[in-house]
Protein backbone atom coordinates (compact mmCIF):
# COMPACT_ATOMS: atom_id res chain seq x y z
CA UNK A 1 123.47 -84.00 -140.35
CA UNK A 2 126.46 -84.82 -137.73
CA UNK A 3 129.98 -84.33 -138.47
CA UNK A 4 130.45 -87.80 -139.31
CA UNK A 5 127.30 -87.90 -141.75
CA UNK A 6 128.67 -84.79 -143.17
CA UNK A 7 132.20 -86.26 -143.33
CA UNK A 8 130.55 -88.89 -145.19
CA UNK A 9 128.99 -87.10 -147.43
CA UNK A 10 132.17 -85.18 -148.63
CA UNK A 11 134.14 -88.02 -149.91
CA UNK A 12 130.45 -89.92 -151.16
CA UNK A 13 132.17 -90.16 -154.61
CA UNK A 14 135.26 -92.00 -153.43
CA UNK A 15 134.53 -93.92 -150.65
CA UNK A 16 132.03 -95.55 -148.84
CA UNK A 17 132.10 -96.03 -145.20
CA UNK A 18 130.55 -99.16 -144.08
CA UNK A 19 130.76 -99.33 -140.57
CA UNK A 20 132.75 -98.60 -137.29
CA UNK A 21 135.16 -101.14 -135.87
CA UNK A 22 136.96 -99.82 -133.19
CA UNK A 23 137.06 -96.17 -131.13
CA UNK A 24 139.31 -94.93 -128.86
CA UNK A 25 139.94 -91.56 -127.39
CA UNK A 26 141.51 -89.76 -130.02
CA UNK A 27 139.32 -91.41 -133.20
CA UNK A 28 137.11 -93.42 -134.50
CA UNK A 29 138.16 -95.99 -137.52
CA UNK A 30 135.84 -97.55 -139.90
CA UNK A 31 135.45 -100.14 -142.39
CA UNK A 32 135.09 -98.16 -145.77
CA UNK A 33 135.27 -99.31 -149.53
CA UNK A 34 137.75 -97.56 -151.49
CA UNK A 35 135.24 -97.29 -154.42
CA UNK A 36 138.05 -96.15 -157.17
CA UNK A 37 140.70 -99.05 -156.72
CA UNK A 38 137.15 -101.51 -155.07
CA UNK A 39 139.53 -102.30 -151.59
CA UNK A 40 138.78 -102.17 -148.48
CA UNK A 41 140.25 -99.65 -145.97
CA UNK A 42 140.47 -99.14 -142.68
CA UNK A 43 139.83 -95.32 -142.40
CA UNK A 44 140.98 -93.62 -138.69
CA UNK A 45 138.59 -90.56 -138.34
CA UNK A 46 139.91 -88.06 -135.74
CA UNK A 47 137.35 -86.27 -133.44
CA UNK A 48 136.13 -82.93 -134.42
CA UNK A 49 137.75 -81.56 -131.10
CA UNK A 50 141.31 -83.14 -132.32
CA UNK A 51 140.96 -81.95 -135.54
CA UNK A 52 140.59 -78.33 -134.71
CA UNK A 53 143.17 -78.31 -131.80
CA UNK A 54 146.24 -79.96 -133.69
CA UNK A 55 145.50 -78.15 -137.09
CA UNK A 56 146.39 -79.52 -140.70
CA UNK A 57 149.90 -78.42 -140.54
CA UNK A 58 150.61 -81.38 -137.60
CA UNK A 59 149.09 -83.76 -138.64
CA UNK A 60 150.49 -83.81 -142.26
CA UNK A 61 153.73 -83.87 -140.90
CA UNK A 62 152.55 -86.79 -138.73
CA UNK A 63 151.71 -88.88 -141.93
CA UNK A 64 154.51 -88.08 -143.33
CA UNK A 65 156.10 -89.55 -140.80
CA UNK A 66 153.81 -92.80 -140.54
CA UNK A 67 154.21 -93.04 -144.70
CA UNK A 68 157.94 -93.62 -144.20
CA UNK A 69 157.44 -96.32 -141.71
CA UNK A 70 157.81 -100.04 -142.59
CA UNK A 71 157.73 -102.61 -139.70
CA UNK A 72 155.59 -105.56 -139.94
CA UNK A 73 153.60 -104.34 -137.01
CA UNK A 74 152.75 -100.67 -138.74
CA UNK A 75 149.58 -101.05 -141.45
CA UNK A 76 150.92 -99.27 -145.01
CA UNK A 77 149.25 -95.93 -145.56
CA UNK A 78 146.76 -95.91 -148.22
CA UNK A 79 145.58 -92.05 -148.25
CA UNK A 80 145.39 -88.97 -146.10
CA UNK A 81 143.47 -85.54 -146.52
CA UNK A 82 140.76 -83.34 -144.81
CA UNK A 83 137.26 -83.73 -145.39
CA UNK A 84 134.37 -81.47 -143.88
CA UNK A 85 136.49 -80.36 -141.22
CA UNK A 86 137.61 -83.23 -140.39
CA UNK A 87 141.37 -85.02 -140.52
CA UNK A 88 141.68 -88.69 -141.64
CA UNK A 89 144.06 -91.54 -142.81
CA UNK A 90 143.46 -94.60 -144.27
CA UNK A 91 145.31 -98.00 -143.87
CA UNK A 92 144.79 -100.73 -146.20
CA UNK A 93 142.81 -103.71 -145.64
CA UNK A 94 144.21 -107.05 -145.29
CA UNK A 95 146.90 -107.14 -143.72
CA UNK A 96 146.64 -108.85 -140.00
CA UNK A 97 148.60 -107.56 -136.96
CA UNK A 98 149.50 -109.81 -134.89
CA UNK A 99 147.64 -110.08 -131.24
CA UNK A 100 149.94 -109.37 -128.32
């Protein structure tokens, strides 16, 4: 099973990913169901290589950071953690930001 499958598979009982909508060089987000609170999420994935190199410590203090935030432009932070290695955040679903 790859990372992702096995990423997945750790958080099976919460949520569901559904499918990737958008990658970029540090991670991949996806469309997932937030199966507890039945919302949809927009759940950035960083790459195993990332996830290793900045460590737990960083990026916690990065959403911390992010979780303070509140601009119209900035999607609110739904949840945050570690899962089979690797580090994730989840925005929630519905909001729109506007194009550019």
């Amino acid at each position: 099973m790859d990372a992702v499958g096995q990423f997945s598979a750790a958080l099976a009982g919460r949520y569901r990913i559904e499918r990737e909508i958008g990658r970029g060089g540090m991670a991949v987000v996806y469309l997932a169901e937030d199966r507890r609170h039945r919302r949809k999420v927009a759940r950035k994935v960083l790459t195993e290589e990332l996830s290793r190199g900045i460590g737990a410590d960083r990026f916690t203090r990065a959403i911390e950071t992010l979780a303070r935030l509140s601009h119209p432009h900035v999607l609110p932070l739904h949840d945050s953690g570690e899962a089979a290695g690797l580090l994730y955040c989840d925005a929630v679903r519905g909001g729109r930001v506007p194009a550019r």
